[in-house]
N, C-alpha and C. Protein backbone atom coordinates (compact mmCIF):
# COMPACT_ATOMS: atom_id res chain seq x y z
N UNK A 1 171.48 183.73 89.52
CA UNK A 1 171.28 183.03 90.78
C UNK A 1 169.87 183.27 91.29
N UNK A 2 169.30 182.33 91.90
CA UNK A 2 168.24 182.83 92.67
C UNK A 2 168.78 183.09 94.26
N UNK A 3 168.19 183.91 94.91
CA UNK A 3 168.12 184.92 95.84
C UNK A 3 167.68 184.94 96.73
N UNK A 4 167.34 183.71 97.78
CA UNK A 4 166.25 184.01 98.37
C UNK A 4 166.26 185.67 99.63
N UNK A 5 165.32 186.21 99.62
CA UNK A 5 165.64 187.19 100.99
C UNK A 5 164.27 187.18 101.56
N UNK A 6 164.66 187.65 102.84
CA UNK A 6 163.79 187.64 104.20
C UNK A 6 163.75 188.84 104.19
N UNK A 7 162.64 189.78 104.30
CA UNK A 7 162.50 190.98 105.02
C UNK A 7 160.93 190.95 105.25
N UNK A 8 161.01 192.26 105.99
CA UNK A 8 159.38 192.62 106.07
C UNK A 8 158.77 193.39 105.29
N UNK A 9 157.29 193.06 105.95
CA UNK A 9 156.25 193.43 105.04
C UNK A 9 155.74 194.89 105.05
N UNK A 10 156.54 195.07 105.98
CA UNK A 10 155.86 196.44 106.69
C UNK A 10 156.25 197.90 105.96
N UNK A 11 155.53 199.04 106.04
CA UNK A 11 156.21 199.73 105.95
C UNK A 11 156.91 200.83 106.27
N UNK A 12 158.32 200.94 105.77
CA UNK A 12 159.31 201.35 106.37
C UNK A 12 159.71 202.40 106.20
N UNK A 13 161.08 203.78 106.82
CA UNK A 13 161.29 204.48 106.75
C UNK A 13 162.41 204.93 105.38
N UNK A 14 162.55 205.53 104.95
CA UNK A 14 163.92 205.68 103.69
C UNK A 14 165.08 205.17 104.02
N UNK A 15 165.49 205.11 105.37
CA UNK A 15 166.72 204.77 105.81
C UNK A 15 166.67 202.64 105.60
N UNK A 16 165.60 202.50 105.62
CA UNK A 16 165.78 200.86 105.08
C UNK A 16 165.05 200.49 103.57
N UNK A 17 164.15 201.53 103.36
CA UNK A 17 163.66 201.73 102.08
C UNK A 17 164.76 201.77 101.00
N UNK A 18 165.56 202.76 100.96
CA UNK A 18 166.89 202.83 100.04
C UNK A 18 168.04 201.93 99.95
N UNK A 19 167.85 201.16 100.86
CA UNK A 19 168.96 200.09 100.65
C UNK A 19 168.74 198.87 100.13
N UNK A 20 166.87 198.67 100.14
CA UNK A 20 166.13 197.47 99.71
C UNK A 20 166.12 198.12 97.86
N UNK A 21 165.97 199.32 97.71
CA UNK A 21 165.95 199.80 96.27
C UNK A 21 167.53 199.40 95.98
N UNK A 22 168.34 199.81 96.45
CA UNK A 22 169.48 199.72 96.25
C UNK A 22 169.96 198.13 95.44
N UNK A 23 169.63 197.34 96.42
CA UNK A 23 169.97 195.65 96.62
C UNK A 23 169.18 195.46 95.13
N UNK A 24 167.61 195.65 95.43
CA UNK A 24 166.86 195.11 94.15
C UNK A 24 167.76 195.32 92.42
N UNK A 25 168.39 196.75 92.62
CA UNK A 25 168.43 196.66 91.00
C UNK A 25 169.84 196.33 90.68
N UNK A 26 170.52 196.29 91.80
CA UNK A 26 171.84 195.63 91.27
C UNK A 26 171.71 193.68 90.74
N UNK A 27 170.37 193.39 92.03
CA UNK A 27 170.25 191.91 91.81
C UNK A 27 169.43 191.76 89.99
N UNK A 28 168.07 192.73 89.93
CA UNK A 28 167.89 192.28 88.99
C UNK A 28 169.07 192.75 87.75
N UNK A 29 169.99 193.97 87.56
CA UNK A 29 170.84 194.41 86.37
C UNK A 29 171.67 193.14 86.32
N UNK A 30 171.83 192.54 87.79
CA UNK A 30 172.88 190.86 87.72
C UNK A 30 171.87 189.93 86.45
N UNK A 31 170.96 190.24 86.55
CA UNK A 31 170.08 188.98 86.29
C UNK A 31 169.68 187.75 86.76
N UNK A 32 169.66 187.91 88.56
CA UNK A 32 169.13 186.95 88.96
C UNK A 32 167.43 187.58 89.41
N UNK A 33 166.79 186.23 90.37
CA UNK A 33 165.64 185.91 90.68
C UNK A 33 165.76 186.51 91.56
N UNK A 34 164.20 187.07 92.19
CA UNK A 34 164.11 187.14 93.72
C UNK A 34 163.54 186.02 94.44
N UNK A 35 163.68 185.86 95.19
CA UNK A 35 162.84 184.20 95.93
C UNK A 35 162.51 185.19 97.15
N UNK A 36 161.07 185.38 97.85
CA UNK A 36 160.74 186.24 98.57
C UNK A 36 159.66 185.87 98.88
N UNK A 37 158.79 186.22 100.22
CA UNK A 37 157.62 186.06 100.58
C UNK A 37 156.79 186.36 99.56
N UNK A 38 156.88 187.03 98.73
CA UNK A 38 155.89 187.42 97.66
C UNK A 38 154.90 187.96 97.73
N UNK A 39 155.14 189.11 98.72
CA UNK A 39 153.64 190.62 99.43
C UNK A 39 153.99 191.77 98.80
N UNK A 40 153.32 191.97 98.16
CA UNK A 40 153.21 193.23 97.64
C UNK A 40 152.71 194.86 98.88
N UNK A 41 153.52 194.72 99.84
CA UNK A 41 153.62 195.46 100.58
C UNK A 41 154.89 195.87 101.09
N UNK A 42 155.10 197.16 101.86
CA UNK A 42 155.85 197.77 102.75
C UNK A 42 157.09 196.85 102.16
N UNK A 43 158.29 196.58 102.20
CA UNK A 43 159.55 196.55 102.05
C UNK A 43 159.86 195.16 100.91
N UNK A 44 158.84 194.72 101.21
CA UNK A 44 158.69 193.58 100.16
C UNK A 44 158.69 194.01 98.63
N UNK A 45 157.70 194.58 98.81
CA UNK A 45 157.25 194.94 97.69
C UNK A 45 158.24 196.59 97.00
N UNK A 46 158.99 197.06 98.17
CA UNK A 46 160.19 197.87 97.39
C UNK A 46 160.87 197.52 96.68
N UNK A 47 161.32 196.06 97.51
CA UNK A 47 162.36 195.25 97.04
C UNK A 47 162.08 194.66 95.37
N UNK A 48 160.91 193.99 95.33
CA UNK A 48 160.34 193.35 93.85
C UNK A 48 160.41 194.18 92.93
N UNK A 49 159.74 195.43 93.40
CA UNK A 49 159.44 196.32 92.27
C UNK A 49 161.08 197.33 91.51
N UNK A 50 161.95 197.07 92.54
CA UNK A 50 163.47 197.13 92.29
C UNK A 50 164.30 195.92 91.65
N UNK A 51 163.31 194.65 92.01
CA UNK A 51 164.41 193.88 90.93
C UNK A 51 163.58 193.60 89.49
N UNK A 52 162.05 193.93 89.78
CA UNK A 52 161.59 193.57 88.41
C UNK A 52 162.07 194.97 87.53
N UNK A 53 162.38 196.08 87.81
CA UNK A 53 162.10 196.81 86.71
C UNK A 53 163.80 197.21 86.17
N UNK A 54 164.70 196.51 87.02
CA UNK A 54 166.14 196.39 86.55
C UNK A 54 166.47 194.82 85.66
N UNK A 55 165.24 194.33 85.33
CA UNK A 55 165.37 192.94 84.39
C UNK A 55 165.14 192.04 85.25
N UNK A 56 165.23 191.48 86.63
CA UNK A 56 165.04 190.03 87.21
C UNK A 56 164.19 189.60 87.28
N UNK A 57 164.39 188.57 87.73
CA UNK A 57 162.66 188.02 87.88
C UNK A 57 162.10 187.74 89.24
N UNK A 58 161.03 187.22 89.34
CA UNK A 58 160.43 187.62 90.65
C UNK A 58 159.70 185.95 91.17
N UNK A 59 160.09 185.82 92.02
CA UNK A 59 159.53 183.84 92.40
C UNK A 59 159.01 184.18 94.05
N UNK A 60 157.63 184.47 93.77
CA UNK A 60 157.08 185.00 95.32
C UNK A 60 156.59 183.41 96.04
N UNK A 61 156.91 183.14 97.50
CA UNK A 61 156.75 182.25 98.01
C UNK A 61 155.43 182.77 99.34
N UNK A 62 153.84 182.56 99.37
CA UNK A 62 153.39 183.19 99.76
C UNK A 62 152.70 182.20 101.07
N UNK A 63 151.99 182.37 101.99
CA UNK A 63 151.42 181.58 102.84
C UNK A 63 149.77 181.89 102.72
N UNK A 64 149.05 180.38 102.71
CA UNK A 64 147.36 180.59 102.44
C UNK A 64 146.73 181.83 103.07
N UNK A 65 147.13 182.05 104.20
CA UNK A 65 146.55 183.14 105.67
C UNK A 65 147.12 184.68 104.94
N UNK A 66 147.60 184.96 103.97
CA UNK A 66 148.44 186.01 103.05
C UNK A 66 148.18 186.31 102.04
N UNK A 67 147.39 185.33 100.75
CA UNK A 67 147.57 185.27 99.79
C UNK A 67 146.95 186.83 99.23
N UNK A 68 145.57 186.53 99.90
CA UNK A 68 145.25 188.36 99.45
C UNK A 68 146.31 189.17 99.32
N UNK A 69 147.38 189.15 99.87
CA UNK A 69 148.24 190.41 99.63
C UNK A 69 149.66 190.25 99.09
N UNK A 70 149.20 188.99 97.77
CA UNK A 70 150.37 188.25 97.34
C UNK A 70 150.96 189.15 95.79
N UNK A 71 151.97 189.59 95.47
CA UNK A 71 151.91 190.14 93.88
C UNK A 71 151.21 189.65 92.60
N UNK A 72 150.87 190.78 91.90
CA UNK A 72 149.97 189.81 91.09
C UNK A 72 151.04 189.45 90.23
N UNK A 73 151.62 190.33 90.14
CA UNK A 73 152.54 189.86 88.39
C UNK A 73 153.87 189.73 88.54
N UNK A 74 153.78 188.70 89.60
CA UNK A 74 155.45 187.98 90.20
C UNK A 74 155.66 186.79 89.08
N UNK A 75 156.49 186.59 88.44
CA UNK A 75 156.43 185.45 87.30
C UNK A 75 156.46 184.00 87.72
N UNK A 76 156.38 183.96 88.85
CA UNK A 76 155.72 182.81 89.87
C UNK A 76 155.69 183.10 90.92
N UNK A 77 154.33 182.31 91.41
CA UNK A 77 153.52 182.33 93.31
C UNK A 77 153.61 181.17 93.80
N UNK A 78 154.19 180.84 94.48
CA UNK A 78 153.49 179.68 94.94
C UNK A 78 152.99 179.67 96.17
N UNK A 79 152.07 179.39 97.25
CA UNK A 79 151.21 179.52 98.32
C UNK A 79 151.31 178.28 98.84
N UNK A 80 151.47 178.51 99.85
CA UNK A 80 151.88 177.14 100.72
C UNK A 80 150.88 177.01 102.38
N UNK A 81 150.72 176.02 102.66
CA UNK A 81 150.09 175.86 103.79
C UNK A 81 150.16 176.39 105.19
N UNK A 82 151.35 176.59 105.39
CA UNK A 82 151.72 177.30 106.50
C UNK A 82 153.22 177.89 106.45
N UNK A 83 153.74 179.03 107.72
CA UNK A 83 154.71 179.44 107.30
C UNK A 83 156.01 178.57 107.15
N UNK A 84 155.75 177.22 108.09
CA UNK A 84 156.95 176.23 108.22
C UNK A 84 156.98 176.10 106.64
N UNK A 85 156.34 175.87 106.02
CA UNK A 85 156.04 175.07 104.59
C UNK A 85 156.60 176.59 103.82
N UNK A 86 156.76 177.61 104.17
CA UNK A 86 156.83 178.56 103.17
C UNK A 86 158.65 178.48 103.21
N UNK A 87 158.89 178.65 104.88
CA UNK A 87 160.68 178.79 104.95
C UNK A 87 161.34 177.77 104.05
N UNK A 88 160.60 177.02 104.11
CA UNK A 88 161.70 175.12 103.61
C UNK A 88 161.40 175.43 102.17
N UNK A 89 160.23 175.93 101.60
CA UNK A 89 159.86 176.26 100.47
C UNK A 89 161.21 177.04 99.66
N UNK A 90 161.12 178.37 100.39
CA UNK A 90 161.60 179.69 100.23
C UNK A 90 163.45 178.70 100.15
N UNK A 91 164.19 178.43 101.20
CA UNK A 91 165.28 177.39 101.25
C UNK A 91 165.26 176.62 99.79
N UNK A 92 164.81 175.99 99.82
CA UNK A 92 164.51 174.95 98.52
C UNK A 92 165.03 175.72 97.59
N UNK A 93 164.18 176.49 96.63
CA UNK A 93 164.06 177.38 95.61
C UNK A 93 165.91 178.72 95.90
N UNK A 94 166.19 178.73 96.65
CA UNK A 94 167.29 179.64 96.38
C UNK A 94 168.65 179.10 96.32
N UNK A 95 169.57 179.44 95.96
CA UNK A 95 170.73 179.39 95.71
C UNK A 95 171.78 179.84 97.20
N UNK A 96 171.03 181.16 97.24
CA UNK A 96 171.82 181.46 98.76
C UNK A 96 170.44 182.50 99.54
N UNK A 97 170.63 182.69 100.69
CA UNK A 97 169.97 184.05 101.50
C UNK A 97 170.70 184.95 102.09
N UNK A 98 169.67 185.99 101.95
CA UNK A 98 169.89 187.52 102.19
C UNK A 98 168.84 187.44 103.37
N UNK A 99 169.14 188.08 104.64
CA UNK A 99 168.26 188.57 105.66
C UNK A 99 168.40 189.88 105.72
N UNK A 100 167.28 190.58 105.65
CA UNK A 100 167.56 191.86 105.53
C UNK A 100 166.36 192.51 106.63
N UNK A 101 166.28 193.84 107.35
CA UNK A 101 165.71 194.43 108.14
C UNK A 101 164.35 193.60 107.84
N UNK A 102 163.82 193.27 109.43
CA UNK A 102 162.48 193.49 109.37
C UNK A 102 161.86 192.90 110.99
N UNK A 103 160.99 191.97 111.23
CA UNK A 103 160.09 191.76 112.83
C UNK A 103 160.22 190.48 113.17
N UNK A 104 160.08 189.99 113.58
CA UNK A 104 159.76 188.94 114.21
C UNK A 104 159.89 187.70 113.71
N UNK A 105 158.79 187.58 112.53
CA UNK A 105 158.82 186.70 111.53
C UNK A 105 160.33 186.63 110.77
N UNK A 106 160.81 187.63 110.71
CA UNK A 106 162.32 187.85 109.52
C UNK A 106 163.32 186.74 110.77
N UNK A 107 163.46 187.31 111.99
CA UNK A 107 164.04 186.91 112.86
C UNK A 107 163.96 185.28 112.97
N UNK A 108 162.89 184.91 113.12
CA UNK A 108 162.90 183.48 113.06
C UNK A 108 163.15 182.69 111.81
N UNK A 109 163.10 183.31 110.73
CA UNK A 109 163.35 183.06 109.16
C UNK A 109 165.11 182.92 109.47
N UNK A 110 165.93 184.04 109.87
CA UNK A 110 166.73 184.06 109.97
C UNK A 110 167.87 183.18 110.98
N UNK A 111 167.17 182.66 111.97
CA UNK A 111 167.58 181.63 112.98
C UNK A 111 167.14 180.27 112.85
N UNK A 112 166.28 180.51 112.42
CA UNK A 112 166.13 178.77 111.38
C UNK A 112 166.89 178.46 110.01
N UNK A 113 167.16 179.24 109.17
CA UNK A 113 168.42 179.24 108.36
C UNK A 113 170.03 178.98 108.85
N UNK A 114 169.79 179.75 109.68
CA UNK A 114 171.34 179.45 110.34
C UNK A 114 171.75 178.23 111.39
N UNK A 115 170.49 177.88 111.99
CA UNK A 115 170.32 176.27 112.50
C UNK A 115 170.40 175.07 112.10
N UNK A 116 169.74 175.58 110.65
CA UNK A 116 169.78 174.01 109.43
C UNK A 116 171.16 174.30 108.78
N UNK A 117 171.79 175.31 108.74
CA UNK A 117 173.42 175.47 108.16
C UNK A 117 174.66 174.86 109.29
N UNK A 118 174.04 174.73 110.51
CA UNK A 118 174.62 174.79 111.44
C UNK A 118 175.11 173.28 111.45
N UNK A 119 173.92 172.43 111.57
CA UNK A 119 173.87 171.26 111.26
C UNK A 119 174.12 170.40 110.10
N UNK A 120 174.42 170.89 108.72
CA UNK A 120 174.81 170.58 107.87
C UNK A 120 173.16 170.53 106.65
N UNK A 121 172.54 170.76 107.31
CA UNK A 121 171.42 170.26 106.40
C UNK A 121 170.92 171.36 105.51
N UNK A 122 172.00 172.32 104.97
CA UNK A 122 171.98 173.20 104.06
C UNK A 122 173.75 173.80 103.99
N UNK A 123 174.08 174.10 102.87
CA UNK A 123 175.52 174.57 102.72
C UNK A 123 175.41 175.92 101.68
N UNK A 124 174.45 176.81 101.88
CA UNK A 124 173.85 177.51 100.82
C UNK A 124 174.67 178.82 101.72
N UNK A 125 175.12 179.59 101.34
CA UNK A 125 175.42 181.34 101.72
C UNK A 125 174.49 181.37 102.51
N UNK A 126 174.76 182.47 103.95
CA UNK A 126 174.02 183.08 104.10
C UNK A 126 174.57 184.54 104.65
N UNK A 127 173.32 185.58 104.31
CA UNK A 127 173.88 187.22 104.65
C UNK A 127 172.82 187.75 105.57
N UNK A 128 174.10 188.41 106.56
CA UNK A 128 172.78 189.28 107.44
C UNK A 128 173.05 191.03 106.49
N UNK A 129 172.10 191.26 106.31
CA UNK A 129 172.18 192.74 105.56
C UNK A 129 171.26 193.62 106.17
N UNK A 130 172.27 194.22 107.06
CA UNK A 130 171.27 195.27 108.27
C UNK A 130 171.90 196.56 107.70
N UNK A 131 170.60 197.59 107.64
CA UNK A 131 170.31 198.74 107.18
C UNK A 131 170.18 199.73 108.34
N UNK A 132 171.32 200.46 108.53
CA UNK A 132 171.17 201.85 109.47
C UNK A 132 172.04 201.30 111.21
N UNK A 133 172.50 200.15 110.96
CA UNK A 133 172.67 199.41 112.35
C UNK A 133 171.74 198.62 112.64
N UNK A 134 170.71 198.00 112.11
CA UNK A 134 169.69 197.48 112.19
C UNK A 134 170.11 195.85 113.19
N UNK A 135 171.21 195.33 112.67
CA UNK A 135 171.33 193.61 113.13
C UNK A 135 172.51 194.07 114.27
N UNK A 136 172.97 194.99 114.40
CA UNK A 136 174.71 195.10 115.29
C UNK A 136 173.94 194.37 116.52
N UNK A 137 172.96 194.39 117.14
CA UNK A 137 172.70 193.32 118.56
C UNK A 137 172.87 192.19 117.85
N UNK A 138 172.27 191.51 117.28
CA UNK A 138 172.03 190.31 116.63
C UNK A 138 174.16 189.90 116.21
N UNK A 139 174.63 190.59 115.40
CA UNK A 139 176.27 190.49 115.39
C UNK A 139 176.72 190.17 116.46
N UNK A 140 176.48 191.09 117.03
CA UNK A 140 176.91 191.26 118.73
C UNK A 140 176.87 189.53 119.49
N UNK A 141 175.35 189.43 119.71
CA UNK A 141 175.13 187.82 120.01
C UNK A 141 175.72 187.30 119.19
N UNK A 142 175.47 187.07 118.35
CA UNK A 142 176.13 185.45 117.29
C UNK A 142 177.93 185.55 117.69
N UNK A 143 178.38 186.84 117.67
CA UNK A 143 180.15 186.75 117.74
C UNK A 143 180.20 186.55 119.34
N UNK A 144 179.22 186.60 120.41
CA UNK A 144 179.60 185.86 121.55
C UNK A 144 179.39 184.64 121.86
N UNK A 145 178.19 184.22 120.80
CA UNK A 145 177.79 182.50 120.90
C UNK A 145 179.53 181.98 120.39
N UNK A 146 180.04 182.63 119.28
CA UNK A 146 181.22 181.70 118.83
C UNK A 146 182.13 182.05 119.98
N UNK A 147 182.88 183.16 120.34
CA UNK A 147 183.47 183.24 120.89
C UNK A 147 183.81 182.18 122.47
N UNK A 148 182.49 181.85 122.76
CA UNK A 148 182.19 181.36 124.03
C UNK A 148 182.12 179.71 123.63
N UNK A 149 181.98 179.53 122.19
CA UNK A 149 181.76 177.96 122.43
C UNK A 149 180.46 177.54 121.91
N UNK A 150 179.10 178.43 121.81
CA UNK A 150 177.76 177.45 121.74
C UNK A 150 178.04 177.18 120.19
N UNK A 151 178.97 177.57 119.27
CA UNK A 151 178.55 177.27 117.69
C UNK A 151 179.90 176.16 117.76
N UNK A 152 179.33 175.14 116.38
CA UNK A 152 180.03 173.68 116.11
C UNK A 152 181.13 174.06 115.14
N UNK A 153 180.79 175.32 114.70
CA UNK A 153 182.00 175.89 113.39
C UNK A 153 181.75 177.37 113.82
N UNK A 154 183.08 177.88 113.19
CA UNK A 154 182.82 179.64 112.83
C UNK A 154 181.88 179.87 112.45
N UNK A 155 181.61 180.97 113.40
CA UNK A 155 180.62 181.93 112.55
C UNK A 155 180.80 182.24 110.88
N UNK A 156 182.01 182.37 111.29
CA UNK A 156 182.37 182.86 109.13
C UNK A 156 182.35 181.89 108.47
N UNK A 157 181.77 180.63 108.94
CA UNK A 157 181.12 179.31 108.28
C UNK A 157 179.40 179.39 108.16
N UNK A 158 179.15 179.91 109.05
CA UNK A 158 177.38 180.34 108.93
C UNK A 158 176.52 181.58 108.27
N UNK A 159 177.76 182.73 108.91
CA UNK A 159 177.02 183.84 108.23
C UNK A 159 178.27 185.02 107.94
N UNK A 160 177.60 185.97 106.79
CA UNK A 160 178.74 187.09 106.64
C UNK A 160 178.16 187.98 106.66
N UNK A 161 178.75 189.08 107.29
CA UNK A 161 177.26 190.23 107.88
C UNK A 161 178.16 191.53 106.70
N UNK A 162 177.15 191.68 105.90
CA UNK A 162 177.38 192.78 104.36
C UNK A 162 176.96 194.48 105.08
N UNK A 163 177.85 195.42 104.40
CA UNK A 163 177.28 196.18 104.64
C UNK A 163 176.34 196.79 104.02
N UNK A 164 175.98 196.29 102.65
CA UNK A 164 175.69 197.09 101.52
C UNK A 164 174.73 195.93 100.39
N UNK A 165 174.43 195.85 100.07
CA UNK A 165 173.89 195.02 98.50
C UNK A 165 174.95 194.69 97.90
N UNK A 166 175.68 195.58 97.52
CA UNK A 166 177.09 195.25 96.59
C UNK A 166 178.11 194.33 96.97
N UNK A 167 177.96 194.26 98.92
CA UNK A 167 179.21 193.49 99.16
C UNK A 167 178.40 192.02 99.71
N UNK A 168 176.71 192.12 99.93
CA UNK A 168 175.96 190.88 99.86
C UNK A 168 176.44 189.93 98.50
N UNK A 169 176.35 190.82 97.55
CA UNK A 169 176.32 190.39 96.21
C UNK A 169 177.61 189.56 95.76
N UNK A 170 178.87 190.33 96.37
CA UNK A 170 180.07 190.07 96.25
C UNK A 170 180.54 188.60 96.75
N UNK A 171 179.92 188.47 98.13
CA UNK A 171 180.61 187.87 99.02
C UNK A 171 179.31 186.42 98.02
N UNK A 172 178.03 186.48 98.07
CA UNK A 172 177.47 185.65 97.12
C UNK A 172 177.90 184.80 96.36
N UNK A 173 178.76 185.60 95.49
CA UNK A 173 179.44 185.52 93.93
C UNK A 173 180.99 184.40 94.47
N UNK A 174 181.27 185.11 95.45
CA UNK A 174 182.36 184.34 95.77
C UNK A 174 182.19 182.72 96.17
N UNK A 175 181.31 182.44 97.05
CA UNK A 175 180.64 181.61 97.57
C UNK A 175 180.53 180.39 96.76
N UNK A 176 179.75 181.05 95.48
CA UNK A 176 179.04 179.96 94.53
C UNK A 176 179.80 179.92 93.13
């Protein structure tokens, strides 16, 4: 499968570090792709270097304003004009998404995925995969948006919040 995931670039503490190692080598021992911003930095670049060296492969989706700090030896780059052009990019190219810890940017990656699912204009998986308690606000909101009415379907039609890589992976597998 390809894979797409959202995280950041930044870098991070062990407590989200180990779960991005974690995720990477079960995805690449699966033998799928990563579909990823494609930065060879801080959590990104945990993640790659965990699925390339468990066999997967690596499909970095990078933005022009970035490229300096794009992987060199991702077995494809592609660089795109802006970040709108990278998300729809990043969408395109995967099979399902993984959101996993990260800022600002992850956040809006992650609410624009679940907007175009919302509306029908994607039917692809999607996972929130929060590390240490990382998303429980974010859970929190989304199970009161349904509860209250603002969502058109279940939540358990939009998103499945994993605790682990293994049960991202699982619930994935089931999916597709």
């Amino acid at each position: 499968m390809n894979i797409g995931v959202f995280l950041s670039a930044a870098d991070l503490s062990e407590e989200y570090t180990q779960p991005a190692r974690e995720f990477g080598k079960l995805m690449g021992e699966g033998g799928h792709t990563l579909v990823w911003g494609g930065s060879e930095s801080g959590l990104m670049k945990v993640l790659a270097d965990s699925v390339q060296e468990a066999g997967g492969r690596l499909v970095g989706v990078s933005v022009e304003f970035l490229q300096h700090k794009a992987r060199k030896n991702a077995d494809e780059m592609i660089v795109t004009v802006d970040l709108a052009a990278r998300k729809a990019e990043l969408l395109r190219r995967s099979d399902a998404l993984v959101v996993m810890v990260g800022g600002t940017g992850t956040l809006d990656e992650a609410t624009e995925i679940l907007e175009l699912k919302k509306h029908g204009l994607h039917s692809k998986p999607v996972v929130l995969l929060g590390s240490a308690g990382f998303y429980d606000g974010l859970e929190l909101q989304l199970r009161r948006m349904d509860a209250e009415g603002f969502l058109p379907l279940p939540l358990s039609q939009l998103v499945h919040f994993a605790s682990d890589g293994a049960d991202a992976l699982a619930y994935i597998g089931e999916q597709l």
